[in-house]
PDB file of N, CA and C in Angstrom:
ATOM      1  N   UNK A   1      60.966 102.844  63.990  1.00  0.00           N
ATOM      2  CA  UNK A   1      61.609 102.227  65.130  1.00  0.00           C
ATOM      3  C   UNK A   1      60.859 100.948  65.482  1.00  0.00           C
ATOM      4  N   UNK A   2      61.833  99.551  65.160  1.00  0.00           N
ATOM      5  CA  UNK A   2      61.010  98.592  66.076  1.00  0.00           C
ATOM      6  C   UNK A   2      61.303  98.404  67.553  1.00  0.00           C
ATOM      7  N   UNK A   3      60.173  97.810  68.251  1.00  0.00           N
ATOM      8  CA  UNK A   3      60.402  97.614  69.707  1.00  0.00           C
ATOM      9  C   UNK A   3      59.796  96.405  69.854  1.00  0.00           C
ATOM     10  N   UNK A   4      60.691  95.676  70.642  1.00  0.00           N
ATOM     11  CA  UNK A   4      61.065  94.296  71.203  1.00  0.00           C
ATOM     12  C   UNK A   4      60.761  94.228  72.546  1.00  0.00           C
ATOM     13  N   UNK A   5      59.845  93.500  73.161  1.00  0.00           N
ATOM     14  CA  UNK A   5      59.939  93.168  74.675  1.00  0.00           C
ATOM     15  C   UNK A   5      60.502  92.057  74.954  1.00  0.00           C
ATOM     16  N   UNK A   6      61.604  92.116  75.700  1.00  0.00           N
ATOM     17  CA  UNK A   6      62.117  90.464  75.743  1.00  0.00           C
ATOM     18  C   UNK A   6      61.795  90.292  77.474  1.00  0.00           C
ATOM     19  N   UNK A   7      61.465  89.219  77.505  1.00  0.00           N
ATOM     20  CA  UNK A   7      61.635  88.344  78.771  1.00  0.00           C
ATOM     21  C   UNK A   7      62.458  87.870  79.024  1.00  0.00           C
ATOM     22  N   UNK A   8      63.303  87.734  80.040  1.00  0.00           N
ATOM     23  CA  UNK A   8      64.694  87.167  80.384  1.00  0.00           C
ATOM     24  C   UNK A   8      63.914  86.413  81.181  1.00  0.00           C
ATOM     25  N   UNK A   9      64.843  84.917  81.586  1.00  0.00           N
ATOM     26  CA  UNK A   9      65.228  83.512  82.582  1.00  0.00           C
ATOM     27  C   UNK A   9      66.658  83.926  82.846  1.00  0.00           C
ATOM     28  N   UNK A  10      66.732  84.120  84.152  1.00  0.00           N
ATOM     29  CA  UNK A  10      68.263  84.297  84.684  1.00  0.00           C
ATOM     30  C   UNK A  10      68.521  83.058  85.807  1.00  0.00           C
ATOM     31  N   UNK A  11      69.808  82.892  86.196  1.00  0.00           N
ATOM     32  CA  UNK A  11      69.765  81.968  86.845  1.00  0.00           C
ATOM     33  C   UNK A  11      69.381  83.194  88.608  1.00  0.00           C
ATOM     34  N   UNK A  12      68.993  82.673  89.423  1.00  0.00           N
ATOM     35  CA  UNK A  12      68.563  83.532  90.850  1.00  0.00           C
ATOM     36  C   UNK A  12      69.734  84.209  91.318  1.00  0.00           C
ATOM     37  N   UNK A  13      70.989  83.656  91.737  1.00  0.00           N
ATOM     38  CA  UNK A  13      71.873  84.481  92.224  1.00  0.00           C
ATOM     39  C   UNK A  13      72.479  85.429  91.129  1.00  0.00           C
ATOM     40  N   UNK A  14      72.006  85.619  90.182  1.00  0.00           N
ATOM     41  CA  UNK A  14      72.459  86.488  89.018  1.00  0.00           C
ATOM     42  C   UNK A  14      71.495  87.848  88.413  1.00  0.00           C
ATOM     43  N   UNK A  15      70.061  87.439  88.815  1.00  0.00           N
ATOM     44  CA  UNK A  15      69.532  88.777  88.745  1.00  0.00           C
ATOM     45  C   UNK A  15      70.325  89.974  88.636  1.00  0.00           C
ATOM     46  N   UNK A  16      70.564  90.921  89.637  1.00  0.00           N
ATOM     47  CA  UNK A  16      71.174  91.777  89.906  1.00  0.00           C
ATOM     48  C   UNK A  16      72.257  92.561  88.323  1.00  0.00           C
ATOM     49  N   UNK A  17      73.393  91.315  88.224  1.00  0.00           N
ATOM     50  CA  UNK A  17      74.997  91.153  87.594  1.00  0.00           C
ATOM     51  C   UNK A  17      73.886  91.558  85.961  1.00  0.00           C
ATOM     52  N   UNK A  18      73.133  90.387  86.162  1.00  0.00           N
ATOM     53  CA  UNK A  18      72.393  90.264  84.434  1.00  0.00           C
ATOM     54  C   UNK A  18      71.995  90.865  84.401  1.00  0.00           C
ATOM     55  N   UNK A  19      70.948  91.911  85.145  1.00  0.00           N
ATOM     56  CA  UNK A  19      70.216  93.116  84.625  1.00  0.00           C
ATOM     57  C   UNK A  19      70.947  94.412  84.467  1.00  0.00           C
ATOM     58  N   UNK A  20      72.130  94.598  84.925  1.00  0.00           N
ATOM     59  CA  UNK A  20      73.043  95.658  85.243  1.00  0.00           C
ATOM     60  C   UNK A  20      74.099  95.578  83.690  1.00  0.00           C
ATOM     61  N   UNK A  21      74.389  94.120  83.300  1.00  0.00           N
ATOM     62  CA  UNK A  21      74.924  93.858  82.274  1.00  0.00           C
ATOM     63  C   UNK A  21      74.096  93.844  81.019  1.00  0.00           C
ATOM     64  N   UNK A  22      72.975  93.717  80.787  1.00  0.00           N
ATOM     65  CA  UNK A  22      71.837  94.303  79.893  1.00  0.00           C
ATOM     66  C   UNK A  22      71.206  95.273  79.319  1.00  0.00           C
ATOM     67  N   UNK A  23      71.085  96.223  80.654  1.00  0.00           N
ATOM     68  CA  UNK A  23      71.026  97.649  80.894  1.00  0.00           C
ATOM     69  C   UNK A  23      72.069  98.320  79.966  1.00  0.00           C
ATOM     70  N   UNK A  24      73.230  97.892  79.941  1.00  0.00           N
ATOM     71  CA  UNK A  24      74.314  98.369  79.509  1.00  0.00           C
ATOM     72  C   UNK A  24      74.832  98.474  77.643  1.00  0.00           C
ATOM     73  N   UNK A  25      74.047  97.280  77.411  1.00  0.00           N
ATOM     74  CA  UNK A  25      74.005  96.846  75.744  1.00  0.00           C
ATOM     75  C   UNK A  25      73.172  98.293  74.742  1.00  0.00           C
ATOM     76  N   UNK A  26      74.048  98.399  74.018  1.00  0.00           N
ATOM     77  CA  UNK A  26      73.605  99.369  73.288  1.00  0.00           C
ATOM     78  C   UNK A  26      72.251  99.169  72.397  1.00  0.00           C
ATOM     79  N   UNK A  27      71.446  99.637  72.284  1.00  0.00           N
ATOM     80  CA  UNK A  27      69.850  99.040  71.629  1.00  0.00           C
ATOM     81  C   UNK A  27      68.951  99.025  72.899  1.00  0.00           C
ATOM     82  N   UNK A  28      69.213  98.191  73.970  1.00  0.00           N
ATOM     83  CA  UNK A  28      68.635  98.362  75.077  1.00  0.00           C
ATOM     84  C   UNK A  28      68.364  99.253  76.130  1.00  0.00           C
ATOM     85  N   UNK A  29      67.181  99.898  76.002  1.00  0.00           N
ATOM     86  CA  UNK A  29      66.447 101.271  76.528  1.00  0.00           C
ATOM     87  C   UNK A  29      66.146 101.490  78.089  1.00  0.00           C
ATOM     88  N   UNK A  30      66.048 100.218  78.620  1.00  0.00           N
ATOM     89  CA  UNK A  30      65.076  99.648  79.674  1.00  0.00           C
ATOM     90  C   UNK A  30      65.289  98.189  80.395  1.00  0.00           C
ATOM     91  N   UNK A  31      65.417  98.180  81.534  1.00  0.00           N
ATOM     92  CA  UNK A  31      65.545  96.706  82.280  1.00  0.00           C
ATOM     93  C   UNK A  31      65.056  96.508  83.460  1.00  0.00           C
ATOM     94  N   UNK A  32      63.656  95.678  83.226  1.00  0.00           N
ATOM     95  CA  UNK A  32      63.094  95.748  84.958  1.00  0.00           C
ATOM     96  C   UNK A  32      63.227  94.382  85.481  1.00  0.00           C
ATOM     97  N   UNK A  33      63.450  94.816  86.866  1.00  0.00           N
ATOM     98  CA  UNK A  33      63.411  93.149  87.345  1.00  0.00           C
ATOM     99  C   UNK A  33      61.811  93.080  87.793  1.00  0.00           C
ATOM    100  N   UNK A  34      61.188  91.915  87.086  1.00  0.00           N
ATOM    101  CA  UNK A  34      59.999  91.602  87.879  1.00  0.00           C
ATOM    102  C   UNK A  34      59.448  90.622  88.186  1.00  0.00           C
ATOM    103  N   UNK A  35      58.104  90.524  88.822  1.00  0.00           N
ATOM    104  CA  UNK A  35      57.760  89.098  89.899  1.00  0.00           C
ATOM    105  C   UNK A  35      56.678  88.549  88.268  1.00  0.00           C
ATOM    106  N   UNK A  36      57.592  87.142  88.263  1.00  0.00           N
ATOM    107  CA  UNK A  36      56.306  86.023  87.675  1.00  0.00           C
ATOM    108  C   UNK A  36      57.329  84.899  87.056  1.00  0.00           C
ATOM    109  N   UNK A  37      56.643  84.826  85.854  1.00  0.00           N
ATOM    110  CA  UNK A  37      57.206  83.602  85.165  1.00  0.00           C
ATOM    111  C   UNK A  37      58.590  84.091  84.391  1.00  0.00           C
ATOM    112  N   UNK A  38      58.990  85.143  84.563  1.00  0.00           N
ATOM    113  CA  UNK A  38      60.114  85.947  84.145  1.00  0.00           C
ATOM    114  C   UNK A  38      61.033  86.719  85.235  1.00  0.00           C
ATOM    115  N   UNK A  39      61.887  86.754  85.085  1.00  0.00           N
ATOM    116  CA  UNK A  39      62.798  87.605  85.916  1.00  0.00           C
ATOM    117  C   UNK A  39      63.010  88.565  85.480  1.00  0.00           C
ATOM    118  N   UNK A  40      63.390  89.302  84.202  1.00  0.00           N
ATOM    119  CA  UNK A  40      63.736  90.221  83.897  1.00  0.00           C
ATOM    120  C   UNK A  40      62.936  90.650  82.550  1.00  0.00           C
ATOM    121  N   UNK A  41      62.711  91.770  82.281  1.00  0.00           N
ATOM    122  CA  UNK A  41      62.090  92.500  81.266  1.00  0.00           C
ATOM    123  C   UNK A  41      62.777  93.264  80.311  1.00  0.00           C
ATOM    124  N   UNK A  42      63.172  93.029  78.927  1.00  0.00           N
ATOM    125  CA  UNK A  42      64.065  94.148  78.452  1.00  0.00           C
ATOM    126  C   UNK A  42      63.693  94.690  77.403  1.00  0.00           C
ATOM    127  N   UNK A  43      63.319  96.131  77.178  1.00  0.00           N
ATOM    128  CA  UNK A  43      63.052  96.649  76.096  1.00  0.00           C
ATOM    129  C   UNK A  43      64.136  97.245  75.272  1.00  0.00           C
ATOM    130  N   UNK A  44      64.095  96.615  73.908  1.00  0.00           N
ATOM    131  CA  UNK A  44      65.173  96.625  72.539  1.00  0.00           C
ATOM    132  C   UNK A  44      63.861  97.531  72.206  1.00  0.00           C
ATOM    133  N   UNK A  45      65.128  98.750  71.165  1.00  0.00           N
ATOM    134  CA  UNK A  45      64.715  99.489  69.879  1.00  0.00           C
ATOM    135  C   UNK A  45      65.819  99.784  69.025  1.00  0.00           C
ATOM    136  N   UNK A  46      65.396  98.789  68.236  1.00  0.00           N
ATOM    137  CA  UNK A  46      66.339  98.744  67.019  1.00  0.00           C
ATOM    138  C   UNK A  46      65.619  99.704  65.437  1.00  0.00           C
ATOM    139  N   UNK A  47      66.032  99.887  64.839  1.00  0.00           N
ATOM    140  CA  UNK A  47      65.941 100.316  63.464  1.00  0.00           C
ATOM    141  C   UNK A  47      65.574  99.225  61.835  1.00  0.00           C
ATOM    142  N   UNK A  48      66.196  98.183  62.264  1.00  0.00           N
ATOM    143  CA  UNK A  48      65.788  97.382  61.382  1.00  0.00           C
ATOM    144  C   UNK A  48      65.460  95.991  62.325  1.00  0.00           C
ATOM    145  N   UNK A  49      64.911  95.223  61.438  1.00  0.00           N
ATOM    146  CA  UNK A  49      64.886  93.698  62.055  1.00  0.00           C
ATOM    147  C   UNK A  49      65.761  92.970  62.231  1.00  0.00           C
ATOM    148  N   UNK A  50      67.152  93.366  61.413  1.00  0.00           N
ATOM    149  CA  UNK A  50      68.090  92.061  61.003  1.00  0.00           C
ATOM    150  C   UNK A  50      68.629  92.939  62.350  1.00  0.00           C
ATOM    151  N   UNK A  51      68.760  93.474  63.333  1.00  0.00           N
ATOM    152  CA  UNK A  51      69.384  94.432  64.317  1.00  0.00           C
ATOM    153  C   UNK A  51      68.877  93.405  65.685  1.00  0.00           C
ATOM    154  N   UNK A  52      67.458  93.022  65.715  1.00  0.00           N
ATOM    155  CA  UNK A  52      67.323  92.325  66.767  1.00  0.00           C
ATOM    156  C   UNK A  52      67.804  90.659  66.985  1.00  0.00           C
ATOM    157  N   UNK A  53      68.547  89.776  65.926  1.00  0.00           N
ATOM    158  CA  UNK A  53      69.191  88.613  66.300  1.00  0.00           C
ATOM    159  C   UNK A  53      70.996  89.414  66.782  1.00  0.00           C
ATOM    160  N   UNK A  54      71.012  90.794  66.479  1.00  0.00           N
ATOM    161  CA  UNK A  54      72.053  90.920  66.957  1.00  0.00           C
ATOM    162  C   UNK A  54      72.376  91.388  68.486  1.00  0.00           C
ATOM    163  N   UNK A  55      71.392  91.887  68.640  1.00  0.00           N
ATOM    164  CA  UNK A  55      71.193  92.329  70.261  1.00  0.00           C
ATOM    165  C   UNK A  55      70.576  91.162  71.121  1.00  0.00           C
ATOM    166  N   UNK A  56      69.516  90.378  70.482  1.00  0.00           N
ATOM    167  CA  UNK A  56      69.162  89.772  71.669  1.00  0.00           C
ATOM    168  C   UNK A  56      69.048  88.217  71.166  1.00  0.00           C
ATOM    169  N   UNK A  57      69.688  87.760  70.246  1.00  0.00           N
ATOM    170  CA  UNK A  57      70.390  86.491  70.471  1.00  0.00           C
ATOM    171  C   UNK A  57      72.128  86.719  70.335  1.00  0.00           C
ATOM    172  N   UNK A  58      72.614  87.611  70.010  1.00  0.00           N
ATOM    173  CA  UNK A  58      74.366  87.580  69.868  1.00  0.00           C
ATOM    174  C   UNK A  58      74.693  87.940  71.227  1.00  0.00           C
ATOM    175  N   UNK A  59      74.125  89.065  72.103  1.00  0.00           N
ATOM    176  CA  UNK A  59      74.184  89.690  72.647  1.00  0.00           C
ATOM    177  C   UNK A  59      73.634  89.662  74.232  1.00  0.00           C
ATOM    178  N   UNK A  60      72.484  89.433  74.475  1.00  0.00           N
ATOM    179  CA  UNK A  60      71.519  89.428  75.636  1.00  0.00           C
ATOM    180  C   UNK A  60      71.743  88.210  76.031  1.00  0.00           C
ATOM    181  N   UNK A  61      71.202  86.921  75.246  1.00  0.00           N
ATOM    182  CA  UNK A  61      71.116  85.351  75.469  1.00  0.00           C
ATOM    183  C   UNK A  61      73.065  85.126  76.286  1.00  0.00           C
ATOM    184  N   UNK A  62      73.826  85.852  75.398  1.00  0.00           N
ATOM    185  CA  UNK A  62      75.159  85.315  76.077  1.00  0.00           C
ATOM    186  C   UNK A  62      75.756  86.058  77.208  1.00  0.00           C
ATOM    187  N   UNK A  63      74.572  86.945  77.835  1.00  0.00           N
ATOM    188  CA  UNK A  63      75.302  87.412  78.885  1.00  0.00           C
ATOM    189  C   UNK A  63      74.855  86.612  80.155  1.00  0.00           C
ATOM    190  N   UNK A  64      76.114  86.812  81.160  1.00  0.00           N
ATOM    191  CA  UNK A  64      76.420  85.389  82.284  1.00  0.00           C
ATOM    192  C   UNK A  64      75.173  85.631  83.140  1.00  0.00           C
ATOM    193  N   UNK A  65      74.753  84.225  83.329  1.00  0.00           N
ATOM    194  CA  UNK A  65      73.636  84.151  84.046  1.00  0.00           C
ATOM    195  C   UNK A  65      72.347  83.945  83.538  1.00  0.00           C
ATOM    196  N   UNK A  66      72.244  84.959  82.299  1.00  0.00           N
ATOM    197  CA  UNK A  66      70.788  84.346  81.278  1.00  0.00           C
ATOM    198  C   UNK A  66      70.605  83.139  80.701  1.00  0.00           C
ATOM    199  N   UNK A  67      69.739  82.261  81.168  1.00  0.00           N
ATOM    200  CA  UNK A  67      69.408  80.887  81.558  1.00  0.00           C
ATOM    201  C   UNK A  67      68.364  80.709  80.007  1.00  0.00           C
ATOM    202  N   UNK A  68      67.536  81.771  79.239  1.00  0.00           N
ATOM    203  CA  UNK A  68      66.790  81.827  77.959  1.00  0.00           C
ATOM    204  C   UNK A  68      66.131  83.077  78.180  1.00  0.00           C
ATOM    205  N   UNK A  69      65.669  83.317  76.902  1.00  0.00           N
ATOM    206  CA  UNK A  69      64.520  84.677  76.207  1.00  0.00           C
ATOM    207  C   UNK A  69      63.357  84.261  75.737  1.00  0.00           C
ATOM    208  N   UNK A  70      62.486  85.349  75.789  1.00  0.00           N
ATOM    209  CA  UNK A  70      61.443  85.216  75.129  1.00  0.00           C
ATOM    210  C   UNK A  70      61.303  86.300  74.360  1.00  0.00           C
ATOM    211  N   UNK A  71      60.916  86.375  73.314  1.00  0.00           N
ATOM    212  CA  UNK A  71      61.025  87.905  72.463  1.00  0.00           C
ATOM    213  C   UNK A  71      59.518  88.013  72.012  1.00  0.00           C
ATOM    214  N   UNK A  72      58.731  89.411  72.390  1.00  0.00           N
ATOM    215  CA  UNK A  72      57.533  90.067  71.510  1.00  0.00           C
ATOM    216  C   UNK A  72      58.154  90.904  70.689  1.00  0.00           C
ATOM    217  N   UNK A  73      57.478  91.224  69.318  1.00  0.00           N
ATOM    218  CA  UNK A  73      57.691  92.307  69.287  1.00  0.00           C
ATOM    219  C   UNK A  73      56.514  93.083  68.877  1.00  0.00           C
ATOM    220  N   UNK A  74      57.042  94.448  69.136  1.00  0.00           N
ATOM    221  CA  UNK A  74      55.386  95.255  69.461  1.00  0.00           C
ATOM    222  C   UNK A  74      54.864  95.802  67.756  1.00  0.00           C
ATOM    223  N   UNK A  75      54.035  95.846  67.790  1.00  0.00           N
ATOM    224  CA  UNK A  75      53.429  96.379  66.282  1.00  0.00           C
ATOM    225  C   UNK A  75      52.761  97.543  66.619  1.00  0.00           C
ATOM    226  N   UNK A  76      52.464  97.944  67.589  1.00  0.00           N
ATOM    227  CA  UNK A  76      51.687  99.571  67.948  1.00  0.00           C
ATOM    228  C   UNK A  76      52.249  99.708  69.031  1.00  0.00           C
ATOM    229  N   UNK A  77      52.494 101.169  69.399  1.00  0.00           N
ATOM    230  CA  UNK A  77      52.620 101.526  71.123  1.00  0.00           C
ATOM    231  C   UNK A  77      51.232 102.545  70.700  1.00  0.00           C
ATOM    232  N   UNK A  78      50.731 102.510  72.563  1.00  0.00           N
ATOM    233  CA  UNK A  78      49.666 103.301  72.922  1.00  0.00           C
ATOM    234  C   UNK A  78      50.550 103.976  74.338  1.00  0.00           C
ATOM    235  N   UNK A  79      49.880 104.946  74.724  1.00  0.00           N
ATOM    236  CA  UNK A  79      50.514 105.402  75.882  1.00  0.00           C
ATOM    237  C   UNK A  79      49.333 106.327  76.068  1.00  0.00           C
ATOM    238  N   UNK A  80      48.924 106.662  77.552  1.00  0.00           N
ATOM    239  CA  UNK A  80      48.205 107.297  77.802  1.00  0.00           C
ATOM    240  C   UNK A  80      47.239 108.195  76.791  1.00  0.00           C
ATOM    241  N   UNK A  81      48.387 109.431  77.043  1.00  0.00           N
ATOM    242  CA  UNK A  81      48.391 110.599  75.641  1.00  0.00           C
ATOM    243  C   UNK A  81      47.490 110.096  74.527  1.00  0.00           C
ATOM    244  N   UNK A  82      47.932 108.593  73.942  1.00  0.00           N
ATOM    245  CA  UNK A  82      47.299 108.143  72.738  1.00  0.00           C
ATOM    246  C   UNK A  82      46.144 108.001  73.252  1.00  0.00           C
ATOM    247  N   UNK A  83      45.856 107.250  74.063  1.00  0.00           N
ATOM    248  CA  UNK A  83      44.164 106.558  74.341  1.00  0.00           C
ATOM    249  C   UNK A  83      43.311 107.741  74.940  1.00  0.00           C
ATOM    250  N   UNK A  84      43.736 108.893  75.325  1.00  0.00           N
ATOM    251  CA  UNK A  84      43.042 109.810  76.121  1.00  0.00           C
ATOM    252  C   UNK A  84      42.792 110.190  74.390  1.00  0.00           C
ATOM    253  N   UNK A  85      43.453 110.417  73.789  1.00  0.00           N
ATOM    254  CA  UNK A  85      42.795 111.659  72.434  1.00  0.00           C
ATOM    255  C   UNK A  85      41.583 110.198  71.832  1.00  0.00           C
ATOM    256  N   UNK A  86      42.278 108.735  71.703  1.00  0.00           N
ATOM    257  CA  UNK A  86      41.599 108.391  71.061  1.00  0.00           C
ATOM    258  C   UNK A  86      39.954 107.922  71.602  1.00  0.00           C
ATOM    259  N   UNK A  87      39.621 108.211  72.861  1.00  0.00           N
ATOM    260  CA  UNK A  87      38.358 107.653  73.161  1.00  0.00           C
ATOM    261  C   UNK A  87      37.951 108.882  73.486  1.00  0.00           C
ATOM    262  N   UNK A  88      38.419 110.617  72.965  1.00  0.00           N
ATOM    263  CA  UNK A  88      37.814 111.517  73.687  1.00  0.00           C
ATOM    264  C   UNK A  88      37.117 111.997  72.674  1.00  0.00           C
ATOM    265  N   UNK A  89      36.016 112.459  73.146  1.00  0.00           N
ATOM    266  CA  UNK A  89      34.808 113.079  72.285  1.00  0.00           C
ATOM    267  C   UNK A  89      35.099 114.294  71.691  1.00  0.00           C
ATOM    268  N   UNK A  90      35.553 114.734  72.234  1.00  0.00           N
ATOM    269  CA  UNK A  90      35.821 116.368  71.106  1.00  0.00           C
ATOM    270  C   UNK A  90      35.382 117.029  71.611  1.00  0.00           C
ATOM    271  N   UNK A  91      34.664 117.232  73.481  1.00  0.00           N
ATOM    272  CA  UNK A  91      34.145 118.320  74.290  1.00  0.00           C
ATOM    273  C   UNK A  91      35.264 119.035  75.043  1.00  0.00           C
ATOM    274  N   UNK A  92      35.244 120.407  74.622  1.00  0.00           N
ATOM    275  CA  UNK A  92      36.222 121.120  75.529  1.00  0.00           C
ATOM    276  C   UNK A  92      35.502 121.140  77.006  1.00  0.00           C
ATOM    277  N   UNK A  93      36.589 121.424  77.892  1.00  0.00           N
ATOM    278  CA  UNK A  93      36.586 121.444  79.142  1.00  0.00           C
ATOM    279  C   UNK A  93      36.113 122.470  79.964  1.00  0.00           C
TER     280      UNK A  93
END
């Protein structure tokens, strides 16, 4: 599974419409609105690579109100779970 963090630019009175219309795209897992140099946050998980110009340039970039993207994409996830086993010593409790 790859995973994509995209950054959305929306235009301001469109927040809301664009994240609700994003949310909705199939591939797309996740949509936060948040405070900075971005308005919106969207996590893609696609299966192949040639999958992400279809979701988030065919797809994301042309929905009303998205002003541009920025795309990561992730090469490891960690999540708690992971980093607790990986920095733990091997002492039971």
């Amino acid at each position: 599974m790859i995973t994509a963090v995209v950054l959305i630019a929306t235009e301001p009175n469109k927040i809301p419409e664009a994240a609700q219309a994003i949310a909705e795209l199939d591939r797309v897992s996740e949509v936060y609105s948040v405070a900075g140099d971005c308005d919106l946050i969207a996590l893609v998980r696609v299966s192949q690579h040639e999958e992400l110009a279809d979701v988030i340039a065919d797809r994301i970039s042309k929905v009303p109100g998205v002003a541009s993207t920025e795309t990561y994409i992730a090469f490891r996830t960690y999540s708690r779970h992971d980093l607790e086993a990986a920095f733990s010593l091997g002492l039971d409790d």
